[in-house]
Protein backbone atom coordinates (compact mmCIF):
# COMPACT_ATOMS: atom_id res chain seq x y z
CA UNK A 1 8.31 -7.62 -11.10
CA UNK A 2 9.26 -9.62 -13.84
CA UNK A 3 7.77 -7.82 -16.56
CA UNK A 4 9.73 -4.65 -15.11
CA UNK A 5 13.00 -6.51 -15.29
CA UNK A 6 13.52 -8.17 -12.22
CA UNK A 7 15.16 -11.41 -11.17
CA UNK A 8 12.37 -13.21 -9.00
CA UNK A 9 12.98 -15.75 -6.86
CA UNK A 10 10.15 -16.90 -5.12
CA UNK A 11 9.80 -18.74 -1.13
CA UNK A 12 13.79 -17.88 -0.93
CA UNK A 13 15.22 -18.86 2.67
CA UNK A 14 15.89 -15.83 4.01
CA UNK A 15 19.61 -17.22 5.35
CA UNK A 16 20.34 -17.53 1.37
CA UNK A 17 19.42 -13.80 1.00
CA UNK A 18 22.76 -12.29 1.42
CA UNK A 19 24.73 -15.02 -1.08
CA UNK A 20 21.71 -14.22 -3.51
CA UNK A 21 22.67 -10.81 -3.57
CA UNK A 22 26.04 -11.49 -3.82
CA UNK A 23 25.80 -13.33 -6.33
CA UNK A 24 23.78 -11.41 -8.44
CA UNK A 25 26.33 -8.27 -8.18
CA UNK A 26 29.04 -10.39 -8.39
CA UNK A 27 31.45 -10.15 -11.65
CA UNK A 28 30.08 -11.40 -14.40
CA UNK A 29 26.19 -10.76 -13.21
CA UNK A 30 24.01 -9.17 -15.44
CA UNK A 31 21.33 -9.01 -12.92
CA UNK A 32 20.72 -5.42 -12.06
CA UNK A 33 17.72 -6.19 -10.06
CA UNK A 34 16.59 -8.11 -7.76
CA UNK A 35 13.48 -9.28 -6.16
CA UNK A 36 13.11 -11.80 -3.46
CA UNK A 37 9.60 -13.26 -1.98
CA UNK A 38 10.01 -14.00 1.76
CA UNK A 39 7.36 -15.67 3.86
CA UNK A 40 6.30 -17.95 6.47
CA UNK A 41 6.40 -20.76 4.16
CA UNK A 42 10.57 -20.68 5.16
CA UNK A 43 9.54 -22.61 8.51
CA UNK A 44 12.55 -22.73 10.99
CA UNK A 45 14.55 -20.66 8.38
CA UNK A 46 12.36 -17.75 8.77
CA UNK A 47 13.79 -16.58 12.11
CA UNK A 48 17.29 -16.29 10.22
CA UNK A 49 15.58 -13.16 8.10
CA UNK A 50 16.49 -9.94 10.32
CA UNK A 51 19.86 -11.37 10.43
CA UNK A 52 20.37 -11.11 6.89
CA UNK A 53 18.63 -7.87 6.56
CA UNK A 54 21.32 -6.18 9.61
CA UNK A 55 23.96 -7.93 7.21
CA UNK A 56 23.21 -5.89 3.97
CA UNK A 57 22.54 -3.17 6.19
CA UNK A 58 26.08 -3.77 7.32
CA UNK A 59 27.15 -4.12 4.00
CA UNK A 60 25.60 -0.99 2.72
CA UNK A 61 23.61 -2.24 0.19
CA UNK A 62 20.28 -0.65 -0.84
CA UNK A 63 17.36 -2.64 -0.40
CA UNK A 64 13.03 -1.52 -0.03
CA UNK A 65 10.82 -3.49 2.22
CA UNK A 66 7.44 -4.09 0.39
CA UNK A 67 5.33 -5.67 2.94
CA UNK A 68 1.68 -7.49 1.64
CA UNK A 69 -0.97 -7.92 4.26
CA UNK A 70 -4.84 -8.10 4.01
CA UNK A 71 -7.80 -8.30 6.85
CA UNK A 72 -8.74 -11.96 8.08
CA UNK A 73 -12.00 -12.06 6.62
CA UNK A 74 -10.23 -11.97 2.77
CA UNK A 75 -7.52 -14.25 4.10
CA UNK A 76 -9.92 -16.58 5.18
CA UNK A 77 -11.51 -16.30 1.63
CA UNK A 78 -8.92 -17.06 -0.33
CA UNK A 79 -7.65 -19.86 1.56
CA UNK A 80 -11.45 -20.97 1.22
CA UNK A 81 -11.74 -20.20 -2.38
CA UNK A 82 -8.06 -22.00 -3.36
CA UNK A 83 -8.02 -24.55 -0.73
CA UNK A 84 -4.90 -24.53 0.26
CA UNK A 85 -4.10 -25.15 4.33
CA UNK A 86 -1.76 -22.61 5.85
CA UNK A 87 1.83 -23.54 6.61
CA UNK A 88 1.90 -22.82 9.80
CA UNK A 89 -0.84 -25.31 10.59
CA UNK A 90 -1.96 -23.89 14.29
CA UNK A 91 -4.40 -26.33 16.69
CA UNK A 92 -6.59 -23.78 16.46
CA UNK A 93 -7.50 -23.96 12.14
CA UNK A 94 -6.62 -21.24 9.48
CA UNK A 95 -8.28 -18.12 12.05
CA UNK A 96 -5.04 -19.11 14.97
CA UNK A 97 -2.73 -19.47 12.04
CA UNK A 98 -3.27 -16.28 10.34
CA UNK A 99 -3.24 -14.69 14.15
CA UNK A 100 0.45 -17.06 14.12
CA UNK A 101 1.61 -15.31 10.91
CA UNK A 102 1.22 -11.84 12.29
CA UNK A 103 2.56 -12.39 15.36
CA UNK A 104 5.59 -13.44 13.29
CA UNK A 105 6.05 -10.43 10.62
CA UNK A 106 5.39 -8.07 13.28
CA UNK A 107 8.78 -6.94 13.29
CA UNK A 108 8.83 -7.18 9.55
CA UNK A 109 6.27 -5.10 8.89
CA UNK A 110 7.63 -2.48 11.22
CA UNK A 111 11.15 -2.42 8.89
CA UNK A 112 8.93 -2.19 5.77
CA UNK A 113 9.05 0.97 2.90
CA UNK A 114 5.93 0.17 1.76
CA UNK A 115 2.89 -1.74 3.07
CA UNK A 116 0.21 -2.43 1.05
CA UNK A 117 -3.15 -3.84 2.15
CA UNK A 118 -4.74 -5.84 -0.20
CA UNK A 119 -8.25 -6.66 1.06
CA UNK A 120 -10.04 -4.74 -1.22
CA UNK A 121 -8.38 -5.34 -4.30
CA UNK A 122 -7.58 -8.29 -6.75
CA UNK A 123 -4.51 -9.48 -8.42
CA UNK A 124 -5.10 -7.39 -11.36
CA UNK A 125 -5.47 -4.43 -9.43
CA UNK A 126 -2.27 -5.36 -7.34
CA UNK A 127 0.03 -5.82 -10.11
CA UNK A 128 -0.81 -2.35 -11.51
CA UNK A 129 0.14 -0.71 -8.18
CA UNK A 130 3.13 -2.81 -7.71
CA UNK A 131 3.94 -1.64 -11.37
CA UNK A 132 3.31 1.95 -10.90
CA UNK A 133 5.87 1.82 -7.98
CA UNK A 134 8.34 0.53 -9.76
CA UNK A 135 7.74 1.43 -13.61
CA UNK A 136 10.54 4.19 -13.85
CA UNK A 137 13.77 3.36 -11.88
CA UNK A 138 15.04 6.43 -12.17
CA UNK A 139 12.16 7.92 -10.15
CA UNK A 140 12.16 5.78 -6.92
CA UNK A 141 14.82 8.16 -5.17
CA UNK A 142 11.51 10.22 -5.36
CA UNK A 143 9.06 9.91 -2.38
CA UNK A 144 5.76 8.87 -3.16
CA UNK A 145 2.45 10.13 -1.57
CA UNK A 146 -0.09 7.82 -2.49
CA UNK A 147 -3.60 8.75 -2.15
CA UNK A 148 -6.09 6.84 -1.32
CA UNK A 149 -9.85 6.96 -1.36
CA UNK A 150 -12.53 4.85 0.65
CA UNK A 151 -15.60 3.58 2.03
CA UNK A 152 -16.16 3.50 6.07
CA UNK A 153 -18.85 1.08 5.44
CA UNK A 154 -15.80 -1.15 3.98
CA UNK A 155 -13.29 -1.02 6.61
CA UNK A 156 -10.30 1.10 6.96
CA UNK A 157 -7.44 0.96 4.54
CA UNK A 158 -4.68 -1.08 6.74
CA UNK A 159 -1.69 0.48 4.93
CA UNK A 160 -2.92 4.25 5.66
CA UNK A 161 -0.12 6.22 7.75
CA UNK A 162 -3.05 9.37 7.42
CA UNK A 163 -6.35 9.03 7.92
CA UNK A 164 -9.05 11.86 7.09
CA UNK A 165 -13.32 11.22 7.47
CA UNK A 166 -14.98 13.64 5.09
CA UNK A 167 -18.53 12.22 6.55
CA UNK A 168 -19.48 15.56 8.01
CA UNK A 169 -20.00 16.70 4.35
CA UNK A 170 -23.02 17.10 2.69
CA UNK A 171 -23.49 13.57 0.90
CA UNK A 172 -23.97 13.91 -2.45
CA UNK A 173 -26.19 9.73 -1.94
CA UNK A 174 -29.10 11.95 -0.70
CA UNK A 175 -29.21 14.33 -4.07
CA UNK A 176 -31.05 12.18 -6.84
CA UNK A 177 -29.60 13.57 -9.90
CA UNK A 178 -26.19 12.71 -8.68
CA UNK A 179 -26.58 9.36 -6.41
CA UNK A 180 -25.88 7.22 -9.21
CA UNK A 181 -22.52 8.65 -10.52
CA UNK A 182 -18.99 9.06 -8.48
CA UNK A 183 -16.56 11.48 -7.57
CA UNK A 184 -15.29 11.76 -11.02
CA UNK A 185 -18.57 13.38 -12.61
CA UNK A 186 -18.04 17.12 -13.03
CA UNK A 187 -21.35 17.51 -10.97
CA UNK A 188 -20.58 15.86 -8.02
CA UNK A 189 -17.13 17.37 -8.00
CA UNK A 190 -19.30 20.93 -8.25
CA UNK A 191 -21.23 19.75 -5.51
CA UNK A 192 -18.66 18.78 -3.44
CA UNK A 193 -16.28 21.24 -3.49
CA UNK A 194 -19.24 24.11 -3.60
CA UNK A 195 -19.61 23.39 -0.16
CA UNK A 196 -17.80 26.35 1.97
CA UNK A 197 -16.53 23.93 4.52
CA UNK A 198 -14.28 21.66 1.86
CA UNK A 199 -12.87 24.38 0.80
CA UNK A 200 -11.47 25.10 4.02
CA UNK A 201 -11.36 21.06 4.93
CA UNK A 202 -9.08 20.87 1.29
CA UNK A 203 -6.55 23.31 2.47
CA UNK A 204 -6.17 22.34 5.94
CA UNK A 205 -5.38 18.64 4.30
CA UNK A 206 -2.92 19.73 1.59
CA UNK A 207 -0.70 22.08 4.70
CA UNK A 208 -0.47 19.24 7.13
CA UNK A 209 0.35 16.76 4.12
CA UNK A 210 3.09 19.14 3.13
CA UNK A 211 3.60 19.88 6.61
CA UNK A 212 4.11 16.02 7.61
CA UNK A 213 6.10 14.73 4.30
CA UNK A 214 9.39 16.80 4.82
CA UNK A 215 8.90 15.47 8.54
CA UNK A 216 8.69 11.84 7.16
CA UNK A 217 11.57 12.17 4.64
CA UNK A 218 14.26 13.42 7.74
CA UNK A 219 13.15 9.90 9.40
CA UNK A 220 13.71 8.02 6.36
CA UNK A 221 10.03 7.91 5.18
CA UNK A 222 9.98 7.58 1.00
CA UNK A 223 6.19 6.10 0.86
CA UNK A 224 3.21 8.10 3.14
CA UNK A 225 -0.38 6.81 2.71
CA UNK A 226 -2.94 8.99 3.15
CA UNK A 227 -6.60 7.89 3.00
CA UNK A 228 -9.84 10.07 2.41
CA UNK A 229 -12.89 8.18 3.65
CA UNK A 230 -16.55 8.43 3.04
CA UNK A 231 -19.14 6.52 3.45
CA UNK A 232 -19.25 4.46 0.48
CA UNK A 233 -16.08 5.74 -1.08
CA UNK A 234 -17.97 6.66 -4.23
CA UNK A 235 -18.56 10.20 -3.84
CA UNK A 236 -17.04 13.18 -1.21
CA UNK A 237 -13.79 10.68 -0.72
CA UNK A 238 -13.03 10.17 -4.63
CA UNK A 239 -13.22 14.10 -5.33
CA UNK A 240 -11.34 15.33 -2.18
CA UNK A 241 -8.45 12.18 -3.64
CA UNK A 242 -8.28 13.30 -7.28
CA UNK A 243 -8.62 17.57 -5.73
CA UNK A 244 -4.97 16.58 -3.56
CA UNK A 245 -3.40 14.86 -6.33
CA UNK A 246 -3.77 18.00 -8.80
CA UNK A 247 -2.47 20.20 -5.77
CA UNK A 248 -0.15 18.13 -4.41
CA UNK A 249 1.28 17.27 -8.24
CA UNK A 250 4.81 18.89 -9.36
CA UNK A 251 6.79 18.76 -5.94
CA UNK A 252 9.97 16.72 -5.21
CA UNK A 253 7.59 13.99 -4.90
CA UNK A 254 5.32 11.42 -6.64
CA UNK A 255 2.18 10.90 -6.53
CA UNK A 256 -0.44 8.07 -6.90
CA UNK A 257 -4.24 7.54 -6.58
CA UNK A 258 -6.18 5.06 -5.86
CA UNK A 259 -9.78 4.68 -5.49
CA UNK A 260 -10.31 1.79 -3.14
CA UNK A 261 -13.97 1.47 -3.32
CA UNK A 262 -15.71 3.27 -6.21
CA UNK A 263 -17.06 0.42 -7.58
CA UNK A 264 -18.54 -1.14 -4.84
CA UNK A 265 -22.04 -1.57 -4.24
């Protein structure tokens, strides 16, 4: 966020977030943008957030919810891997204190614009969708429509708002010539799409999609997930993905892919 121009402030109380803002447009600012990182690490401040989110509400100033989550088995990893104890510091170890923490942004996660899970992916791959997102300024009174592609044998993606299991198509794993390359080889597209049922499959997808996104925008939706799963993510999910995106382009919309588990054994 600060490569894209942001003011950062990182672990701020969330009962300072309303004089942070106000100081930032205040005269004299130059800050035109602000980003704030809000977690559990706050303590007994933490409970003061949802007050201070009604107050800008009040206040009528604009503000986007992007919510970060991931599965406990990579939590549990990464608290492993940087050994670092969790702050809320449950009787039960890091497992009851993760189960603490969600328990706690439940509500927070329900006011959210964007939730992104980030199980499957690491910080590299993070800060290029966080930058994509935000890259042109102009272009986030757009809606986005971010699709995403996956593996079964991997999990579900948490952040998908659609889900869609191409499994009952032919699998291109089983064809030798083509087990070894992905969804974006011209051959396994071929394959894929020669099939008279994803033809049909495509179609139905892209209506309800534009069915369902003017739906989502009258509620206030500006970010729908939808997820294609195979599975191994590597071939019928990556071409049905990258097949939307070309027919779902050049509406009053963005659109982003993402191709959760390609490169995955």
């Amino acid at each position: 966020m600060e490569d894209l121009g942001y003011f950062c402030v990182d672990n701020l109380p969330p009962s300072l977030l309303v004089k942070m803002v106000e100081l930032c447009s205040g005269e004299g600012s130059n800050v035109d943008h602000l980003a704030a990182v809000i977690d559990v690490r706050g303590g007994e401040f933490f409970d003061d957030l949802n007050e201070s989110l009604d107050e800008l509400d009040r206040g009528g100033i604009p503000y986007r919810i992007i919510f970060l989550e991931a599965d406990d088995e990579a939590l549990l990893k990464r608290f492993k891997e940087t050994r670092r104890s969790h702050p809320i510091h449950a009787p039960g170890g890091v497992l009851e204190s993760i189960s603490r923490e969600r328990e706690l942004l439940q509500g927070l996660r329900g006011r959210a614009d964007i939730v992104v899970d980030t199980s499957g992916i690491n910080v590299h791959q993070l800060r290029e969708q966080l930058i994509n997102m935000f890259r042109d300024q102009d272009g986030l009174s757009l809606p986005e429509i971010a699709l995403v592609s996956f593996g079964y044998k991997f999990g579900l993606p948490l952040d998908a708002d659609m889900v869609f299991d191409l499994r009952f198509l032919p699998n291109p794993f089983w064809i030798d010539e083509l087990r070894e390359l992905d969804g974006g080889d011209e051959k396994v597209r071929d394959y894929v799409l020669g099939q008279e049922e994803s033809q049909e499959f495509l179609e139905r997808v892209e209506s309800l999609i534009l069915f369902l996104i003017q739906r989502f925008l009258r509620e206030g939706r500006r970010y729908i997930t939808v997820a294609l799963g195979c599975t191994g993510g590597r071939h019928r999910s990556v071409v049905f993905v990258n097949e939307l995106s070309k027919r779902l382009g050049g509406g009053d919309w963005r659109v982003s892919v993402r191709h959760r588990d390609v490169q995955r054994g």
